[in-house]
Protein backbone atom coordinates (compact mmCIF):
# COMPACT_ATOMS: atom_id res chain seq x y z
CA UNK A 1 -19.44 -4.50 21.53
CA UNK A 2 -19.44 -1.52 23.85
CA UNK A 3 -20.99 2.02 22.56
CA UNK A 4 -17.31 3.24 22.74
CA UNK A 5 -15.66 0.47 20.87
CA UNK A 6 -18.73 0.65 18.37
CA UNK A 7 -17.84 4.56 17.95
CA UNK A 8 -14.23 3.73 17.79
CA UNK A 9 -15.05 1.18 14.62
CA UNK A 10 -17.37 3.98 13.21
CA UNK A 11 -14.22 6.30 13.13
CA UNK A 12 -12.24 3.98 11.47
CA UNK A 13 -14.64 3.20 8.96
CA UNK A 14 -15.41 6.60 8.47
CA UNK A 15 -11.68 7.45 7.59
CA UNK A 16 -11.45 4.47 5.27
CA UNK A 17 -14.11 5.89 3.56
CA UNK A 18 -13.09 9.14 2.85
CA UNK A 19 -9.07 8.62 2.46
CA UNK A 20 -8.89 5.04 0.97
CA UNK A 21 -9.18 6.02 -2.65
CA UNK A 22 -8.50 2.36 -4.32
CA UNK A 23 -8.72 0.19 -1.02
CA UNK A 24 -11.72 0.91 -0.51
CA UNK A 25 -13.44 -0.73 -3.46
CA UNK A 26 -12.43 -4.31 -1.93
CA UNK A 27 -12.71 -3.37 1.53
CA UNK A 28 -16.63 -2.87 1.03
CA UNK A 29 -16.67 -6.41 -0.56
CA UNK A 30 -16.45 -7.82 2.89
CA UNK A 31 -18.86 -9.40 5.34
CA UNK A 32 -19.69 -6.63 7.48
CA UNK A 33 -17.99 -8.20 10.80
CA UNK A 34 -14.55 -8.18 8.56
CA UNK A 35 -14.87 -4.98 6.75
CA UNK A 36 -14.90 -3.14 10.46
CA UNK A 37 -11.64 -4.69 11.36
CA UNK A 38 -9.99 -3.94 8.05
CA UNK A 39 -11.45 -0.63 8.21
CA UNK A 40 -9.28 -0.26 11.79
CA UNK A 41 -6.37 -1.50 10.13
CA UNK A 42 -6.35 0.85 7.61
CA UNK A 43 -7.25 3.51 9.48
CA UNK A 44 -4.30 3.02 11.84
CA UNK A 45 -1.92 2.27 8.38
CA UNK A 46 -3.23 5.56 7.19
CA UNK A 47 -2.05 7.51 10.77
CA UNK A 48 1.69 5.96 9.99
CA UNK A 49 1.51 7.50 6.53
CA UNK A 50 0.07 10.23 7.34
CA UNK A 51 2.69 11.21 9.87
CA UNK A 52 5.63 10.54 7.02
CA UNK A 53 3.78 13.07 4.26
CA UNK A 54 2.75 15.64 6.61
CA UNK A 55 4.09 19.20 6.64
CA UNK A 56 5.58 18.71 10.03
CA UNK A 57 9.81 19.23 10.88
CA UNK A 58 12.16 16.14 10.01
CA UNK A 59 12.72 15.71 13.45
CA UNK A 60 9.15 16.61 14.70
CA UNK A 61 8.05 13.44 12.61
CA UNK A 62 10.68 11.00 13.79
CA UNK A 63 9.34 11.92 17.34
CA UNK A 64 6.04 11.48 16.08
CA UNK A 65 6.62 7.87 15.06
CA UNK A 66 8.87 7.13 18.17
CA UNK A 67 5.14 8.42 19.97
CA UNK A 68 3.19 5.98 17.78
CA UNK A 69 5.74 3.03 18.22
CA UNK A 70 5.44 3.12 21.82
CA UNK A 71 1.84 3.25 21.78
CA UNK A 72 1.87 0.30 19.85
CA UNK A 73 3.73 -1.08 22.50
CA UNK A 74 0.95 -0.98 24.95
CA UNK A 75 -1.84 -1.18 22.58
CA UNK A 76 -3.58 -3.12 25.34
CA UNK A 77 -4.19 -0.02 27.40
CA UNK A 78 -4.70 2.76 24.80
CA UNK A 79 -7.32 5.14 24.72
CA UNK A 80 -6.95 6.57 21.24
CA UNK A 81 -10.26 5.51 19.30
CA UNK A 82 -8.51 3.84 15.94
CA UNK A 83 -5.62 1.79 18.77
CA UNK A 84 -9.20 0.39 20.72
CA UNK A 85 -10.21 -0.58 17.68
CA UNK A 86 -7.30 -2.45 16.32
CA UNK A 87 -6.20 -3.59 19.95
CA UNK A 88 -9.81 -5.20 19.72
CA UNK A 89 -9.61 -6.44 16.06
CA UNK A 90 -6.01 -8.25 17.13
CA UNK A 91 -7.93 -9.85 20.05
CA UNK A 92 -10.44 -11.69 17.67
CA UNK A 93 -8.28 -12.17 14.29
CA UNK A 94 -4.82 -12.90 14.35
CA UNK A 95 -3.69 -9.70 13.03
CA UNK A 96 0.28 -9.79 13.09
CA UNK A 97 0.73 -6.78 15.14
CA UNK A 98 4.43 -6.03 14.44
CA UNK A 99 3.12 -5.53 10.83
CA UNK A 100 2.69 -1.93 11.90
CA UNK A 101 6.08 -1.57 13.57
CA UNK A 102 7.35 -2.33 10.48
CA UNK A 103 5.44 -0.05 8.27
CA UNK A 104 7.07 2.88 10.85
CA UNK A 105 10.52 1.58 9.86
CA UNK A 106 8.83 2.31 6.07
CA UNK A 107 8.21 5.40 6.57
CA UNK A 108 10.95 6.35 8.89
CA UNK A 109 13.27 5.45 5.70
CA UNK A 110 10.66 8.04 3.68
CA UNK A 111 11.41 10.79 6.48
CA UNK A 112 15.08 10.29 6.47
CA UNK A 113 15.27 10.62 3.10
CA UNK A 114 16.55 7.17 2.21
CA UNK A 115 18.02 6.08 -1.41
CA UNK A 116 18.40 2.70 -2.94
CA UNK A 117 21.52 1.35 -4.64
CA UNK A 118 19.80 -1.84 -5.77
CA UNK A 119 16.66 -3.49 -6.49
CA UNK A 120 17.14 -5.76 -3.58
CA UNK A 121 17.35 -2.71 -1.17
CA UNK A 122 14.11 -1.60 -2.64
CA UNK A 123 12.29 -4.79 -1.81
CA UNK A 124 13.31 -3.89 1.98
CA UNK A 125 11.70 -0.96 1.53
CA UNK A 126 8.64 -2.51 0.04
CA UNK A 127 8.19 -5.30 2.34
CA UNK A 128 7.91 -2.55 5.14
CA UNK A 129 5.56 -0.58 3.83
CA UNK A 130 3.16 -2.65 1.77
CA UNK A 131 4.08 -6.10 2.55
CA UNK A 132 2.99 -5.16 6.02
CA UNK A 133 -0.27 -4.18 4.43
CA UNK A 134 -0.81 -7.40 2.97
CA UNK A 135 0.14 -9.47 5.98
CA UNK A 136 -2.06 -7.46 8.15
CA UNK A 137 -4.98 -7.95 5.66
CA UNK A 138 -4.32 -11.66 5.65
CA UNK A 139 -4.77 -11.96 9.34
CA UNK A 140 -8.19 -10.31 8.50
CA UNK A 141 -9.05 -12.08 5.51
CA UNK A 142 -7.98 -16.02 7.33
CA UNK A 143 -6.72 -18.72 4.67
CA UNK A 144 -7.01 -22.39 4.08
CA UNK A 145 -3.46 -23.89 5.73
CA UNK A 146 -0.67 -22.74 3.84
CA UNK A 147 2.80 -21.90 4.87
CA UNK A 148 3.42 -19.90 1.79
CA UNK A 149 0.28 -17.72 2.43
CA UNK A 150 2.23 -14.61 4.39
CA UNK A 151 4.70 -14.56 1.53
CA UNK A 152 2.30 -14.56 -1.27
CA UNK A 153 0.84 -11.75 0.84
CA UNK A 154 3.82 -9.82 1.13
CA UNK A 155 4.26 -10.21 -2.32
CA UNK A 156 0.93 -8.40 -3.90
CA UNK A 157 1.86 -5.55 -1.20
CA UNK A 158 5.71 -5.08 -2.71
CA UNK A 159 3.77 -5.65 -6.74
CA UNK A 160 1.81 -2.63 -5.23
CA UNK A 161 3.92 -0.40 -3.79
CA UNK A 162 6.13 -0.93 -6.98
CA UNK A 163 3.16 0.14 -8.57
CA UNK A 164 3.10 2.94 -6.48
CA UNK A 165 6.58 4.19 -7.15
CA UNK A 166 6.70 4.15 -10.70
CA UNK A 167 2.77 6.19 -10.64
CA UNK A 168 4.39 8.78 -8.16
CA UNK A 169 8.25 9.30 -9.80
CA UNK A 170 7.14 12.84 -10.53
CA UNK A 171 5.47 13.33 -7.15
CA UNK A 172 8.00 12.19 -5.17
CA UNK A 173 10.56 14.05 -6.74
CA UNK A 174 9.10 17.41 -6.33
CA UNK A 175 8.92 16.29 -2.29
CA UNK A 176 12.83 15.24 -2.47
CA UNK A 177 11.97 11.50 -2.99
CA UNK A 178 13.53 9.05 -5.43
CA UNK A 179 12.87 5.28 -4.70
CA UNK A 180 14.18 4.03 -8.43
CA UNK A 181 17.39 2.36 -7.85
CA UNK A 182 20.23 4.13 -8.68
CA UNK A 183 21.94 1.24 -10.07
CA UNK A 184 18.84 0.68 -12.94
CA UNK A 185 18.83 4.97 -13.25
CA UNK A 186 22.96 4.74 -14.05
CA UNK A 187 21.70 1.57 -16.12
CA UNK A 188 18.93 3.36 -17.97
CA UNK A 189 21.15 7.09 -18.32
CA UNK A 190 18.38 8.61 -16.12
CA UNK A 191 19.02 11.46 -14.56
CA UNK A 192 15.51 12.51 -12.61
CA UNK A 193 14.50 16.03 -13.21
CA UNK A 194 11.39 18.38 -13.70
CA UNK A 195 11.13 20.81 -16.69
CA UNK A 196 9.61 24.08 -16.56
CA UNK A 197 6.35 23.14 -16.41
CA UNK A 198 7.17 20.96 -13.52
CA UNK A 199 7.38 17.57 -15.68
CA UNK A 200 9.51 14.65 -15.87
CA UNK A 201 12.03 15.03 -19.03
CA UNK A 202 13.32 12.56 -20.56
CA UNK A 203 15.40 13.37 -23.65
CA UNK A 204 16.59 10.56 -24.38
CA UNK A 205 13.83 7.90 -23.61
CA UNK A 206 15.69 6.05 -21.05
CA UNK A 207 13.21 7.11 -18.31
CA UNK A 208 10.50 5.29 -20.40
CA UNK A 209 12.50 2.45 -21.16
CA UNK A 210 13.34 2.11 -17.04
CA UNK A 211 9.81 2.44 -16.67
CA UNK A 212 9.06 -0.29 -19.19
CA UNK A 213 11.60 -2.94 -17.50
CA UNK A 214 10.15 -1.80 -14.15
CA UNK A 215 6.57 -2.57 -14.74
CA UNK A 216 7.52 -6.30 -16.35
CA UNK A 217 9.35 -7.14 -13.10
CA UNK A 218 6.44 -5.58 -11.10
CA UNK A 219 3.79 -8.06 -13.09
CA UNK A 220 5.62 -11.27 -11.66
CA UNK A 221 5.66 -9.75 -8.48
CA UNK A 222 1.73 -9.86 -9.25
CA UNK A 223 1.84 -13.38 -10.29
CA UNK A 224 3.30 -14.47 -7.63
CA UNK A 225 1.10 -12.70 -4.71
CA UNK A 226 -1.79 -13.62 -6.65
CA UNK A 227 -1.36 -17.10 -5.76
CA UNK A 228 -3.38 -15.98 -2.38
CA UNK A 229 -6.47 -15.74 -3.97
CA UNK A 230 -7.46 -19.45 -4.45
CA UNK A 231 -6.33 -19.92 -0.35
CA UNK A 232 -9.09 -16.99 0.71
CA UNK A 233 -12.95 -17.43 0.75
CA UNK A 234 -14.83 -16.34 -1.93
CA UNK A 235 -15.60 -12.65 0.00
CA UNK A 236 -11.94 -12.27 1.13
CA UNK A 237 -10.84 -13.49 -2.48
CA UNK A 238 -13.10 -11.01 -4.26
CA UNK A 239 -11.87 -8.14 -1.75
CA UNK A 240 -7.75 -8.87 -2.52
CA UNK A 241 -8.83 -9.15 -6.57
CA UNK A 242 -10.64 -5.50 -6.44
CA UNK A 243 -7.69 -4.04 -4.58
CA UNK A 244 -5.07 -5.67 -6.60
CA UNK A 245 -6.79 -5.18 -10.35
CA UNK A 246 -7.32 -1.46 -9.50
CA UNK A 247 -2.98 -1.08 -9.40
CA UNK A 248 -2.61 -3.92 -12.28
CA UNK A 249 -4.39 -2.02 -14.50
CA UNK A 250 -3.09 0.92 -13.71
CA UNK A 251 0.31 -0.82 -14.42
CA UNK A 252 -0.80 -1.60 -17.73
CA UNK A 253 -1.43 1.54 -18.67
CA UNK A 254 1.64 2.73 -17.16
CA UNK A 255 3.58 0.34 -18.93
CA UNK A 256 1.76 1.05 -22.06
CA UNK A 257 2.43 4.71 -21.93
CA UNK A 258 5.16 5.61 -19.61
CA UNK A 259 4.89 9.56 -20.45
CA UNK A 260 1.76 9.57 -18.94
CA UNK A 261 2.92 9.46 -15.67
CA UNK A 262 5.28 12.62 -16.65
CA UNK A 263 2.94 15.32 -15.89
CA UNK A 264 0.66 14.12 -13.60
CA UNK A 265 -1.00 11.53 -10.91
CA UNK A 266 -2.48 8.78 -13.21
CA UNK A 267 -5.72 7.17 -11.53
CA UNK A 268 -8.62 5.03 -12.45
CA UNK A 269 -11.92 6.72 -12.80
CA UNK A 270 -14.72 6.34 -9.87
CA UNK A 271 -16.83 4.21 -12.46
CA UNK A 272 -13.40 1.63 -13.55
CA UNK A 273 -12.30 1.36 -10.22
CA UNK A 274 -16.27 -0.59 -9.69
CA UNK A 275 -15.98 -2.12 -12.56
CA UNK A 276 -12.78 -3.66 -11.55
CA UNK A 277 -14.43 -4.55 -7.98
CA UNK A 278 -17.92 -6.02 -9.49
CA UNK A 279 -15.90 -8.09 -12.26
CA UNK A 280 -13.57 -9.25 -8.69
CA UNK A 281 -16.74 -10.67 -7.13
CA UNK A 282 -18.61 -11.89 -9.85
CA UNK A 283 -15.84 -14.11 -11.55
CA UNK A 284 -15.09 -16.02 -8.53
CA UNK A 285 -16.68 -19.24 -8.12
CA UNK A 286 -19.53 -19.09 -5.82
């Protein structure tokens, strides 16, 4: 590794560290080689996203992603220090690549303020934006033979972005955002607003109940992408547990207590997010 490739995986690294709240805690389960690679891939995963929730211009960030697409494009020749990265991570893992073109149709549909009739058009959105994830992290991670291996993957990302969604209703409303299907709201008699106070009400309880059904279909979204885990090595495996049990459990205690999620950003503390990640590593067979 060059000094300039070795400060380009230093970067990465570095931004994992410091933006990659919950991903984190499985990333640093990894052999060392692995964890620089994922590192890139997030890093570059974080640019997309970053680009979609900036304060930047509607049109400014649809530019901006046009930008990013084509450098993806000719990844080969970039410059930028988290594309040298990933451009060398892809040349030593197979990393799918077009993963990341389709995380900037994701978050294209976040900038153009996209809605969703029906669960099923929901799942599209998903699969861009954290199925992606998962199949990029696969191509890191490697798996015994499997054809079903890339779907299992793209199944824990859409069980976490659906975890995702129903932690952030508030959040994303205030920024213009709904991602519940309007079928299940007209379903549920929800009608997404903020109070005074700048919380969700819910008069009538039928946001909690459309939380409730939400995070049951979410857990056999879980079921199924778990299947992965037994395919990985025991590293890999303990790295996709932490990442995954950090958002299940914070899906049980969504589902547990929808209103909690009303008035504010529900997270795991510093000291349960390790728990989750030691209890990920030391439960696996050795």
């Amino acid at each position: 590794m060059t000094g300039s490739l070795d400060d380009a995986y230093r970067l990465c690294e570095s931004i994992t560290r410091e933006q990659a709240r919950n991903f984190y805690y499985g990333i640093r389960l990894l052999p060392a080689t692995k964890r620089s690679v994922l590192c890139a891939v997030y890093a570059l995963a974080r640019r997309v996203d970053d680009i979609g929730d900036g304060d930047l211009p509607t049109d400014e960030k649809v530019r901006a992603l046009a930008d990013l697409r084509a450098e993806l494009a000719a990844i080969g020749s970039a410059i930028d220090p988290v594309l040298v990265a990933v451009a060398d991570a892809a040349r030593r893992y197979p990393i799918p690549l077009e993963a990341f073109t389709e995380l900037v149709e994701g978050v294209e549909m976040d900038v153009t303020g996209r809605r969703y009739a029906t669960f099923d058009d929901l799942v599209g959105y998903c699969r861009c934006v954290a199925g992606s994830i998962g199949r990029l992290c696969l191509g890191v991670f490697g798996s015994r033979p499997d054809p079903a291996a890339p779907g299992y993957a793209d199944a824990l990302g859409i069980a976490l972005q659906q975890t995702n969604i129903l932690r952030d209703i508030r959040e994303d409303l205030t920024n213009g955002r709904i991602y519940l299907p309007q079928s299940e709201l007209d379903r549920f008699g929800v009608e997404l607003a903020l109070d005074e106070q700048g919380a969700l009400t819910d008069k009538d309880g039928g946001l909690a109940e459309l939380i409730r059904f939400s995070a049951v279909r979410a857990r056999t979204w879980y079921a199924d992408g778990l299947r992965l885990i037994p395919l990985l090595d025991r590293r890999s495996a303990a790295s996709a547990a932490a990442m995954s049990g950090i958002y299940r459990r914070l899906l049980e205690r969504i589902e547990a207590r929808p209103e909690l999620v009303y008035d504010r950003r529900l997270a795991l503390s510093g000291w349960q997010k390790a728990g989750v990640a030691a209890r990920a590593l030391t439960r696996l067979p050795g």
